[in-house]
N, C-alpha and C. Protein backbone atom coordinates (compact mmCIF):
# COMPACT_ATOMS: atom_id res chain seq x y z
N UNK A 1 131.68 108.47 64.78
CA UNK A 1 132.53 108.70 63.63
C UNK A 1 133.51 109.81 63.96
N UNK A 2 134.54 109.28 64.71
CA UNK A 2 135.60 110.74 65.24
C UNK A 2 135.28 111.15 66.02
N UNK A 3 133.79 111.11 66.40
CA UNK A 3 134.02 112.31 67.35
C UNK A 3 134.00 111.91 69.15
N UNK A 4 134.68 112.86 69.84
CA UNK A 4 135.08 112.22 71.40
C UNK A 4 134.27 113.65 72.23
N UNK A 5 134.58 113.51 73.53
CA UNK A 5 133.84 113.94 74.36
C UNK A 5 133.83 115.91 74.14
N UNK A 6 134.78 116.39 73.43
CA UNK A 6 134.26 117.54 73.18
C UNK A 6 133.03 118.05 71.93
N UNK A 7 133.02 117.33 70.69
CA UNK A 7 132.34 117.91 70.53
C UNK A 7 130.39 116.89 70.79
N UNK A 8 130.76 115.68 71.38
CA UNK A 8 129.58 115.04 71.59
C UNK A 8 129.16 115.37 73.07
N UNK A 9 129.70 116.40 74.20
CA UNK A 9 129.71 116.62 75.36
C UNK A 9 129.31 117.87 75.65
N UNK A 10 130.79 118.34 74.84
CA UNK A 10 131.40 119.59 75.46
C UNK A 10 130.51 121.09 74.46
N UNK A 11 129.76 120.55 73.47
CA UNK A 11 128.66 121.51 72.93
C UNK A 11 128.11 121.92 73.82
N UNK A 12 127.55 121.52 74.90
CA UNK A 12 126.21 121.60 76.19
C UNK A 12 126.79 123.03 76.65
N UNK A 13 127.79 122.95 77.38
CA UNK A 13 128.51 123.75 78.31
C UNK A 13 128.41 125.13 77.12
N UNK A 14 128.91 124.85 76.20
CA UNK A 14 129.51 126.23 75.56
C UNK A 14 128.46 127.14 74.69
N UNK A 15 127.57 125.61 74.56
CA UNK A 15 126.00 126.55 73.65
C UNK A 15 125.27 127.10 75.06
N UNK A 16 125.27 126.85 76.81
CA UNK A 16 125.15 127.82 77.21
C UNK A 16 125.45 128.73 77.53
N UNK A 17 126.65 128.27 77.47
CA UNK A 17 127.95 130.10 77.69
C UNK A 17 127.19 131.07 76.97
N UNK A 18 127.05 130.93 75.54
CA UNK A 18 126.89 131.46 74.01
C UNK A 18 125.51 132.01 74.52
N UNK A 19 124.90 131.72 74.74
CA UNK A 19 123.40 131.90 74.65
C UNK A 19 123.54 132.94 75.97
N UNK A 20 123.52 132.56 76.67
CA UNK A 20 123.87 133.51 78.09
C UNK A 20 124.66 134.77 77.79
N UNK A 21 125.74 134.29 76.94
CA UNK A 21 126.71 136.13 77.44
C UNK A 21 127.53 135.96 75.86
N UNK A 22 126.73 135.51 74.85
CA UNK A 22 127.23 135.82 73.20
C UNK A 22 128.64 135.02 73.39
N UNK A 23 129.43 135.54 72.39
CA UNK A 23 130.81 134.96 71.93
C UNK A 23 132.05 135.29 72.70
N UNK A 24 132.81 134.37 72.92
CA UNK A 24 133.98 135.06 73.80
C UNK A 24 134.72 135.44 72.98
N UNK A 25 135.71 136.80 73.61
CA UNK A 25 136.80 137.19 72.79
C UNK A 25 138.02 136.32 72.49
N UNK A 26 138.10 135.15 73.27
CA UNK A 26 139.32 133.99 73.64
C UNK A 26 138.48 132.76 73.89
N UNK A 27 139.34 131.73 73.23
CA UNK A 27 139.15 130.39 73.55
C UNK A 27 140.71 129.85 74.15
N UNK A 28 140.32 128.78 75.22
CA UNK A 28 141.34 128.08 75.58
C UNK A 28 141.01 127.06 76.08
N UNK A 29 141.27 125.60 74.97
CA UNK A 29 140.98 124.53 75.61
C UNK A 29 142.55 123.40 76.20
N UNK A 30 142.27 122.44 76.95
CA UNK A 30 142.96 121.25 76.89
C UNK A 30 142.05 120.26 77.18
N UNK A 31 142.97 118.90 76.81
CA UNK A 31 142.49 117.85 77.35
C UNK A 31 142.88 116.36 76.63
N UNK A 32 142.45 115.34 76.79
CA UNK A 32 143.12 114.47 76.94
C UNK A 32 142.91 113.05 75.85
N UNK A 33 143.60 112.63 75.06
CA UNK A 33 143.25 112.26 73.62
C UNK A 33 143.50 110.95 74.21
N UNK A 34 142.80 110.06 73.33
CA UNK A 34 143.26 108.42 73.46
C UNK A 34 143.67 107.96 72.31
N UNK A 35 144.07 106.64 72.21
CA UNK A 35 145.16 106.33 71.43
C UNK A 35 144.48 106.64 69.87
N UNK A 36 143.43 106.23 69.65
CA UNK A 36 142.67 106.40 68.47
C UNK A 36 142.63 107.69 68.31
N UNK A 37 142.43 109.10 69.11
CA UNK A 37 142.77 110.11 68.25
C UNK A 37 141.72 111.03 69.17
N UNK A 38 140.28 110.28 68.80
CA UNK A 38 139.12 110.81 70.24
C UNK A 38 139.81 111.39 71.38
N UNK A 39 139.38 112.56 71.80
CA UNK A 39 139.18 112.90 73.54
C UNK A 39 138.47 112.81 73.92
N UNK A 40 138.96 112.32 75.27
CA UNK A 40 138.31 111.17 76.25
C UNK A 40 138.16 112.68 77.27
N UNK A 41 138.45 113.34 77.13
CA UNK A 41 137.88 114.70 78.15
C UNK A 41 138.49 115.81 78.16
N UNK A 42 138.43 116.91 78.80
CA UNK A 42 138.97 118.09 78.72
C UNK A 42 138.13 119.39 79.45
N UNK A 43 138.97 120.79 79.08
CA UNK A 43 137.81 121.51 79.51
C UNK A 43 138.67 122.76 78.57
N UNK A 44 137.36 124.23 78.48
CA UNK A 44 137.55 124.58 77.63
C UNK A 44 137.37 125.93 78.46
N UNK A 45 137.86 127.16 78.37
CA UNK A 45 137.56 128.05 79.23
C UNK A 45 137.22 129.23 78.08
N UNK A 46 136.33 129.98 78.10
CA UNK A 46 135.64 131.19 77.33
C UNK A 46 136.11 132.18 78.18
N UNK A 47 136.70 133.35 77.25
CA UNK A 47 137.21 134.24 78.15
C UNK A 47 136.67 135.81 77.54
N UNK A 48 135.87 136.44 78.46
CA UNK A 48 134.74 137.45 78.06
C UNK A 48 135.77 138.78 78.56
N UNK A 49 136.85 138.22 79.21
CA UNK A 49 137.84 139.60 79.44
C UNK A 49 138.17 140.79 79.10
N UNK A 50 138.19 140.73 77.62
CA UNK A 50 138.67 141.68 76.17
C UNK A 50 137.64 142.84 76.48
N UNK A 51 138.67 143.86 76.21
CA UNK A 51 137.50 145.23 76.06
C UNK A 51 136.62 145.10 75.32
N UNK A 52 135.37 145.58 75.51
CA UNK A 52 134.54 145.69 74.59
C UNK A 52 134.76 146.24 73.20
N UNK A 53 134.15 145.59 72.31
CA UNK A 53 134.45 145.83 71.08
C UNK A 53 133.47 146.72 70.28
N UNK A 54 133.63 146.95 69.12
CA UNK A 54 132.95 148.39 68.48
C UNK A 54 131.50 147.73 68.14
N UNK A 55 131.61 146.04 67.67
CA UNK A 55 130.52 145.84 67.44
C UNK A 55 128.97 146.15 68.27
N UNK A 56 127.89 146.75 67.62
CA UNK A 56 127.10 147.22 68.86
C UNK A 56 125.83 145.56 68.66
N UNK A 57 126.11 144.80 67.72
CA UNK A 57 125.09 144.16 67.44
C UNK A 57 125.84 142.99 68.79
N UNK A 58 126.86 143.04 69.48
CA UNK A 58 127.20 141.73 70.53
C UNK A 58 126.35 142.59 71.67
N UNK A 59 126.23 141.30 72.11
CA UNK A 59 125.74 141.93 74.02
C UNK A 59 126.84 142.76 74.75
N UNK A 60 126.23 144.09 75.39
CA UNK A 60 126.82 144.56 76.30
C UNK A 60 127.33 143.56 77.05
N UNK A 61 128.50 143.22 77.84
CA UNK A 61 128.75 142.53 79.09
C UNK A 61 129.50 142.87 79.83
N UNK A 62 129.48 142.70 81.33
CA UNK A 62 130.85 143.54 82.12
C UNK A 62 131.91 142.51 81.81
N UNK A 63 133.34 143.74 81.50
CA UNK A 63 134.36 142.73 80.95
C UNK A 63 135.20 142.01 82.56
N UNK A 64 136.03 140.84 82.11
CA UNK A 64 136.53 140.69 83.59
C UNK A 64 135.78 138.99 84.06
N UNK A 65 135.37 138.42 83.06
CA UNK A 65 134.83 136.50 83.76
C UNK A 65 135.37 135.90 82.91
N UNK A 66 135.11 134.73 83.27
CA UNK A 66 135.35 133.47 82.26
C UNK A 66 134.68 132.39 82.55
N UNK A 67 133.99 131.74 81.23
CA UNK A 67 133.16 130.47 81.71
C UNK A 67 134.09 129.24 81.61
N UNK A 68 133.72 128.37 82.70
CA UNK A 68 134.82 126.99 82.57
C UNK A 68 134.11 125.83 82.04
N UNK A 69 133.92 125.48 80.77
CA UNK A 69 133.33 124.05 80.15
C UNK A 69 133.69 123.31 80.79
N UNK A 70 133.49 122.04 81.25
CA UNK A 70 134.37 120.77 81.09
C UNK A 70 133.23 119.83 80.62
N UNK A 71 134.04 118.61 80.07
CA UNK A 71 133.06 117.47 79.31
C UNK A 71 134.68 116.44 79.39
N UNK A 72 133.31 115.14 78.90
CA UNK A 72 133.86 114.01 79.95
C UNK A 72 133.40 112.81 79.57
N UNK A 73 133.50 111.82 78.84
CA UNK A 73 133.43 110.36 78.85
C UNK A 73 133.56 109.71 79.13
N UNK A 74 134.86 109.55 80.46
CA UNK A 74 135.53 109.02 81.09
C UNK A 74 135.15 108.82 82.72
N UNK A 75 134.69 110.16 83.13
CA UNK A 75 133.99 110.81 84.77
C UNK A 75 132.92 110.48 84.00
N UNK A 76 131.71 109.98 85.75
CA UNK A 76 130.76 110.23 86.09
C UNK A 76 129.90 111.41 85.87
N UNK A 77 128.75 111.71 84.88
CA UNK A 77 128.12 112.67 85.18
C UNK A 77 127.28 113.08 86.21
N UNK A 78 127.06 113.88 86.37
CA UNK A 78 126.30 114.56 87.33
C UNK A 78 126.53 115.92 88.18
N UNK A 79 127.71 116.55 87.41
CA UNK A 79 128.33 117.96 88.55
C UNK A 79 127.45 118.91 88.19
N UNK A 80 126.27 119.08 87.10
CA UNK A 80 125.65 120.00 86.91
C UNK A 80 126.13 121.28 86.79
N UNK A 81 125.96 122.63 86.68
CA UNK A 81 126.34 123.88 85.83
C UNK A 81 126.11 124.84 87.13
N UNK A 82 126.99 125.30 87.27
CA UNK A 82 127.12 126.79 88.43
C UNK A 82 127.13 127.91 87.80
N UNK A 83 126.37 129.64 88.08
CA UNK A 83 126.82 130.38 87.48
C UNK A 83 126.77 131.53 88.43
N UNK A 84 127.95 131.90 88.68
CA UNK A 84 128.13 132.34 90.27
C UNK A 84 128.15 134.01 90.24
N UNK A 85 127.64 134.97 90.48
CA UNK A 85 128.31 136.45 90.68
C UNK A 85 128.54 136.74 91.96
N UNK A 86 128.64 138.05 91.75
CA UNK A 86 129.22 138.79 93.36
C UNK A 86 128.30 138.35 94.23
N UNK A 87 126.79 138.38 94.37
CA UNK A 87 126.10 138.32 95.39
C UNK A 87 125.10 136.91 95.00
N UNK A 88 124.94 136.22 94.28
CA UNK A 88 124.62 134.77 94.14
C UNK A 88 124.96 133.97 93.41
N UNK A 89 124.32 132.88 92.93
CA UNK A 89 125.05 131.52 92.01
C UNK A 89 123.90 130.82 91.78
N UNK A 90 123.78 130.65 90.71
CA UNK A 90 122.50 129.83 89.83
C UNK A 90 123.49 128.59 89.94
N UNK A 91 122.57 127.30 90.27
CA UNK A 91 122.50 126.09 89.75
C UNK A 91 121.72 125.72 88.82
N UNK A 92 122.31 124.37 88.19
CA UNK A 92 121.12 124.28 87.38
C UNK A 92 121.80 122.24 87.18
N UNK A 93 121.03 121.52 87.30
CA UNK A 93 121.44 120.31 87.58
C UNK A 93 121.84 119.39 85.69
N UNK A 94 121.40 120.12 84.92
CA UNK A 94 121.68 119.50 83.63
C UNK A 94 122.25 120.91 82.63
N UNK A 95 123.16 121.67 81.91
CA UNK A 95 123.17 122.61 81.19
C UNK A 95 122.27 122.26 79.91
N UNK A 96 121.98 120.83 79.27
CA UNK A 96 121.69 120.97 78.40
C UNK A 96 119.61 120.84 78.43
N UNK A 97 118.92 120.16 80.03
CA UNK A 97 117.50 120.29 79.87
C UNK A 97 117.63 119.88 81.27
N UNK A 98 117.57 121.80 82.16
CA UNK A 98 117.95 121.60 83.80
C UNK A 98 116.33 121.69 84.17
N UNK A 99 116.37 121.01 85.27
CA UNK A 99 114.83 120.61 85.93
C UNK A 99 115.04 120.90 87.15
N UNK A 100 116.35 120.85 87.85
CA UNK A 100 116.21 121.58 89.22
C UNK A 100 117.07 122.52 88.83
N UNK A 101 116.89 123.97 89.33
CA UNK A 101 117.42 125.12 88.90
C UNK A 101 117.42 125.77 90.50
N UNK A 102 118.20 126.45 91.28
CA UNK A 102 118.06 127.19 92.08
C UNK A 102 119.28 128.19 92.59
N UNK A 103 118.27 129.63 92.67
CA UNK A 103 119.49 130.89 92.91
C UNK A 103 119.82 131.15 94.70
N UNK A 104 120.89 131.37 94.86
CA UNK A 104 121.41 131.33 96.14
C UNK A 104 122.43 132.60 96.56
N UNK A 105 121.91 132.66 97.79
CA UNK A 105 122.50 134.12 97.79
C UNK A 105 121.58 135.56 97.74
N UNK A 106 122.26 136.90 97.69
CA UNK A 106 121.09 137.78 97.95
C UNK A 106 120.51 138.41 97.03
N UNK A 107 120.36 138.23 95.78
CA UNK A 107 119.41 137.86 94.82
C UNK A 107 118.71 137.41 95.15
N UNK A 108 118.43 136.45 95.67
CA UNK A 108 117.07 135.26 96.02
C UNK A 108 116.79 135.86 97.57
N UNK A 109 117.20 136.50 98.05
CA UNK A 109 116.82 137.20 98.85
C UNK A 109 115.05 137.98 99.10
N UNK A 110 114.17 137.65 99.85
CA UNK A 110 112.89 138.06 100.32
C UNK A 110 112.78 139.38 100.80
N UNK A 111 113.85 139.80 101.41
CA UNK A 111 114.34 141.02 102.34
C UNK A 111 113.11 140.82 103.85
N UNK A 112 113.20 141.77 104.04
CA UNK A 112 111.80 141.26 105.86
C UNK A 112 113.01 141.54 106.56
N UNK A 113 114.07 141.43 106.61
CA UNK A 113 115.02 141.42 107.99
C UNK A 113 115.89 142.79 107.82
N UNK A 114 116.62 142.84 109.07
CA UNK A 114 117.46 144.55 108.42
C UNK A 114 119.16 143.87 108.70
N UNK A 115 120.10 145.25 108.22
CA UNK A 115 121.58 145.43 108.86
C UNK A 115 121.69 143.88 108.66
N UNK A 116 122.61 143.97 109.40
CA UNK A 116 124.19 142.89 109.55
C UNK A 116 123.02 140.96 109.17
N UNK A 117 121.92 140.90 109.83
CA UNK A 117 120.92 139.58 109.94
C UNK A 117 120.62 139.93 108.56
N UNK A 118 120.47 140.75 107.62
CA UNK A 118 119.30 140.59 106.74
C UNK A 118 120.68 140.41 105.44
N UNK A 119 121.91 140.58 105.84
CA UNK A 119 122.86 140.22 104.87
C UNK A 119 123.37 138.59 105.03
N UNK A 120 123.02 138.34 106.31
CA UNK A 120 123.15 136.77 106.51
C UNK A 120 122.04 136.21 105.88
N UNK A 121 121.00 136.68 106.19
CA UNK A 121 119.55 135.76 105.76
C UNK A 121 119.77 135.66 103.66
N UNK A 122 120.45 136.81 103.42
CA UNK A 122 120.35 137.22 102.27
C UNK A 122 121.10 136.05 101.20
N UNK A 123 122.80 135.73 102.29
CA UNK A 123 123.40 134.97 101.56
C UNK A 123 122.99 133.40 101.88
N UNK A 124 122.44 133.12 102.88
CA UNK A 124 121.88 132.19 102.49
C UNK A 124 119.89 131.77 101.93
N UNK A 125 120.04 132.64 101.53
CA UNK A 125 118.79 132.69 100.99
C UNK A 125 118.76 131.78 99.54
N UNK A 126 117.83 130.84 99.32
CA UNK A 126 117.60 129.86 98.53
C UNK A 126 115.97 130.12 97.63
N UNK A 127 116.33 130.49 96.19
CA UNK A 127 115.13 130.48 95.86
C UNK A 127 114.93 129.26 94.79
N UNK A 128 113.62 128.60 94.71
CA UNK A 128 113.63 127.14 93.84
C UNK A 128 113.15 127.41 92.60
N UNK A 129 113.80 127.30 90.98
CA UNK A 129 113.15 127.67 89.84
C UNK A 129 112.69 126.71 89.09
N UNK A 130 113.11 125.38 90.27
CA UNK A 130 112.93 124.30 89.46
C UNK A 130 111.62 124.29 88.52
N UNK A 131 111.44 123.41 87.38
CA UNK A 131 110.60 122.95 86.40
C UNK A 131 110.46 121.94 86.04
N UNK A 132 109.09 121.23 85.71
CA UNK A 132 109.15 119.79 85.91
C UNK A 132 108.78 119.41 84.02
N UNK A 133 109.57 117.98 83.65
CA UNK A 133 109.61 118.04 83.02
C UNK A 133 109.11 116.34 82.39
N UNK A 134 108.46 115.85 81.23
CA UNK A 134 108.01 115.09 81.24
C UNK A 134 108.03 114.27 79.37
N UNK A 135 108.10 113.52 79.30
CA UNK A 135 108.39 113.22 77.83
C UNK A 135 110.02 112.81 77.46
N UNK A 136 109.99 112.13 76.07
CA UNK A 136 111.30 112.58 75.94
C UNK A 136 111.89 113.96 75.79
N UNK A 137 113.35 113.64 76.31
CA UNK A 137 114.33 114.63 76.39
C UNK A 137 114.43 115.58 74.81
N UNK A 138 114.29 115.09 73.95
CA UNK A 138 114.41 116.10 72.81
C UNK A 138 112.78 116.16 71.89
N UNK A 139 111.89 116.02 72.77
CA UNK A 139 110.33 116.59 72.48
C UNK A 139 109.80 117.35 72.43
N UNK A 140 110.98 118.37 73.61
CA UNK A 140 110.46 119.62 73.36
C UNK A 140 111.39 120.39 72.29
N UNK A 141 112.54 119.88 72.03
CA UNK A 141 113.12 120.93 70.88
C UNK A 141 112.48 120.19 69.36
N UNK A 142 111.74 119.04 69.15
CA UNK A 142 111.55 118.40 68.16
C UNK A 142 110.25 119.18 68.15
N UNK A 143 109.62 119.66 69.51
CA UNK A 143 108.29 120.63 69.13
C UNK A 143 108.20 121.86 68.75
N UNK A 144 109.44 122.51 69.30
CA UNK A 144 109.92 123.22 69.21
C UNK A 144 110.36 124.11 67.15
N UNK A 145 111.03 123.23 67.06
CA UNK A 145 111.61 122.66 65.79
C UNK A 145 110.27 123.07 64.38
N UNK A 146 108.73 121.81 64.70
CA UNK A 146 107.95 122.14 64.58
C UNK A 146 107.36 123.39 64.08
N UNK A 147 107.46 123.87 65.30
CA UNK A 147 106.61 125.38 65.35
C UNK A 147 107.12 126.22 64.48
N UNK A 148 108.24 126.10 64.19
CA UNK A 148 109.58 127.16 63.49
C UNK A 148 108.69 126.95 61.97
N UNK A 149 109.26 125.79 61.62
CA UNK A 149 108.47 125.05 60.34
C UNK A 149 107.39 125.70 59.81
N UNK A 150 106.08 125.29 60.76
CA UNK A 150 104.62 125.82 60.56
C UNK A 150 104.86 127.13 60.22
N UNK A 151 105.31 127.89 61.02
CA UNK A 151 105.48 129.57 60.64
C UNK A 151 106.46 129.97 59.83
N UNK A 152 107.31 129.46 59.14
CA UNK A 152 108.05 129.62 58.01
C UNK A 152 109.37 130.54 58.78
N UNK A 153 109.27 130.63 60.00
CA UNK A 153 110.70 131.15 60.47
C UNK A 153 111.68 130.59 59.89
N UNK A 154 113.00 131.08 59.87
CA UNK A 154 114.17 130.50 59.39
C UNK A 154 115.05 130.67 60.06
N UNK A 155 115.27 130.97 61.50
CA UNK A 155 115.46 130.78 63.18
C UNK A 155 114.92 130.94 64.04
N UNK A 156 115.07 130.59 65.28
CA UNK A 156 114.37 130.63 66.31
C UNK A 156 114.75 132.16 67.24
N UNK A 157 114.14 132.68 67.61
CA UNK A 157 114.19 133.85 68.30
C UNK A 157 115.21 133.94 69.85
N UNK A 158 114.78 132.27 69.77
CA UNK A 158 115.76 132.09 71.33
C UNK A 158 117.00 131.48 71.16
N UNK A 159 116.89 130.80 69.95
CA UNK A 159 118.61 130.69 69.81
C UNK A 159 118.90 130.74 68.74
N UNK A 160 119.29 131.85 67.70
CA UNK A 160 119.30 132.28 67.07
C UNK A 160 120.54 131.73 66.37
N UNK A 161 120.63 131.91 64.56
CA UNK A 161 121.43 130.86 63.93
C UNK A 161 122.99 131.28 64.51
N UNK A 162 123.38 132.75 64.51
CA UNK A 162 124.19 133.30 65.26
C UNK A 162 125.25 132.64 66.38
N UNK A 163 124.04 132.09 67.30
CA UNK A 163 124.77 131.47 68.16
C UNK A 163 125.34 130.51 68.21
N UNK A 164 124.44 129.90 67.25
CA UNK A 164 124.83 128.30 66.37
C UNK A 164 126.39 128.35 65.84
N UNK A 165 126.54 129.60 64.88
CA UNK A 165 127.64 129.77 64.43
C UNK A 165 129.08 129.77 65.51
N UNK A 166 128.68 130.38 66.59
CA UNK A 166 129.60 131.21 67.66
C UNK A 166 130.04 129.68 67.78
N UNK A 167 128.80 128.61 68.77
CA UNK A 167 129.36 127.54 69.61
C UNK A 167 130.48 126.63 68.29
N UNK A 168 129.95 126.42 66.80
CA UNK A 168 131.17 125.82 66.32
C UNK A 168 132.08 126.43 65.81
N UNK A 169 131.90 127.89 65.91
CA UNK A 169 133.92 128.28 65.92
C UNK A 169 134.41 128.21 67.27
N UNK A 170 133.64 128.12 68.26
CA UNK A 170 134.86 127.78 69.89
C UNK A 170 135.23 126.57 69.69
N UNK A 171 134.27 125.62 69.32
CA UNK A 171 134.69 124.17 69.18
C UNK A 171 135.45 123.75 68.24
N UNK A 172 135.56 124.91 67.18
CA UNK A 172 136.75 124.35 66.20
C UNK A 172 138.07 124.86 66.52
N UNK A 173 137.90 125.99 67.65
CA UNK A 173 139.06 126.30 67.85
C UNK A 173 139.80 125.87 69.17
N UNK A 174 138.86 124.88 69.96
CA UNK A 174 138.95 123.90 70.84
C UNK A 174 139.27 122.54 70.21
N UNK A 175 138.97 122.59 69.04
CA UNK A 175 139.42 121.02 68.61
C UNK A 175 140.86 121.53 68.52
N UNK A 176 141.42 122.48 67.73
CA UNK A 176 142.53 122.65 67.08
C UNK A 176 143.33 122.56 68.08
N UNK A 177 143.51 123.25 69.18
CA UNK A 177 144.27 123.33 70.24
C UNK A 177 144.37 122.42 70.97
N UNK A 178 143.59 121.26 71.06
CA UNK A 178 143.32 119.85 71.90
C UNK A 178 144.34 119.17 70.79
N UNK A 179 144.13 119.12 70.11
CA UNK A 179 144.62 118.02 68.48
C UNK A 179 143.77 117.11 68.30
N UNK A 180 142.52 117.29 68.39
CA UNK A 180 141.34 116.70 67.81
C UNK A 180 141.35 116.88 66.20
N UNK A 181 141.41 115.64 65.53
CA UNK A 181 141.21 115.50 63.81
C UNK A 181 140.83 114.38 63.58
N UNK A 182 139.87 115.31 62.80
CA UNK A 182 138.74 114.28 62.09
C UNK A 182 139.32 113.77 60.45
N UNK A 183 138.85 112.63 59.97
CA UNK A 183 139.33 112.12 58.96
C UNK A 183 139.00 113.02 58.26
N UNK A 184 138.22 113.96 57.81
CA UNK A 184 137.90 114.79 56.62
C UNK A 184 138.94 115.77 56.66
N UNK A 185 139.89 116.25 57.96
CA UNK A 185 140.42 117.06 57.72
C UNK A 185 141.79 117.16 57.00
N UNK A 186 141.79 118.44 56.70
CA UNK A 186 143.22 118.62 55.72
C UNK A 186 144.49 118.44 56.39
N UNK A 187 145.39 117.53 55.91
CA UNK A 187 147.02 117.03 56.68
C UNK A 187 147.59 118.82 56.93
């Protein structure tokens, strides 16, 4: 019903941005509409640049990255989620329920070696976080879900309603800038 590859896709990417490093100070999306109105793909870039702000309730973060969404109806999935710093880079083969996960680089580093070898061994050093996973794909948030219920929580501790909020104002302000419109919206 309206909706095209950002917000049936492109949620994945940005609810882990959100969850990882809170709200960006900037949104900037493009991408690519079909005749009916849907986008057929795009990408959306979160930009954590902005000085820090007074609020103390956001996450500290060093200012100076940007996360790159992309989502896609059109491409093949399978490029899986990179998250790279100065000295390694997390993979993770699904953003939205990753089962092979692995850090690379000297983070994942053992150490045992010295000098100039133990900075080689370091960057290519491979550690495996993978997790194995079994059932349907939304069993564990439907158990999840559950548990909340039973205990009368009214969010979850790990992704808190907060964040919920964050990922659909990027996406509304990724629709706007794409020219994504939905029939409900105002001319």
């Amino acid at each position: 019903m309206a909706g095209g590859s950002l917000m049936d896709l492109g949620v994945y990417p940005i609810s882990l941005a959100i969850h990882l490093f809170g709200a960006p100070a900037r949104v900037t999306a493009t991408g690519v509409l079909l005749e009916e109105g849907a986008d057929a793909l795009g990408t959306v870039v979160l930009d954590y640049a902005a000085e820090p702000e007074a609020d103390t309730t956001r996450r500290a973060q060093p200012a100076g990255f940007e996360v790159v969404c992309l989502h896609s109806k059109t491409s093949p999935a399978g490029t899986g989620s990179a998250i790279a710093g100065d000295h390694a880079v997390l993979t993770l083969d699904d953003c939205q329920w990753p089962q092979q996960i692995a850090l690379r680089g000297t983070a994942a580093d053992a150490g045992g070696t010295a000098g100039a070898d133990r900075l080689k061994a370091a960057a290519d050093a491979v550690q495996d976080l993978s997790v194995k996973r079994s059932g349907p794909v939304l069993g564990y948030e439907l158990e999840a879900f559950c548990r909340l219920v039973r205990s009368g929580a009214r969010e979850s501790e790990l992704h808190p309603l907060a964040n919920s909020v964050a990922a659909v104002e990027v996406l509304y302000e990724a629709r706007q800038q794409v020219g994504v419109r939905f029939p409900g919206d105002p001319d």
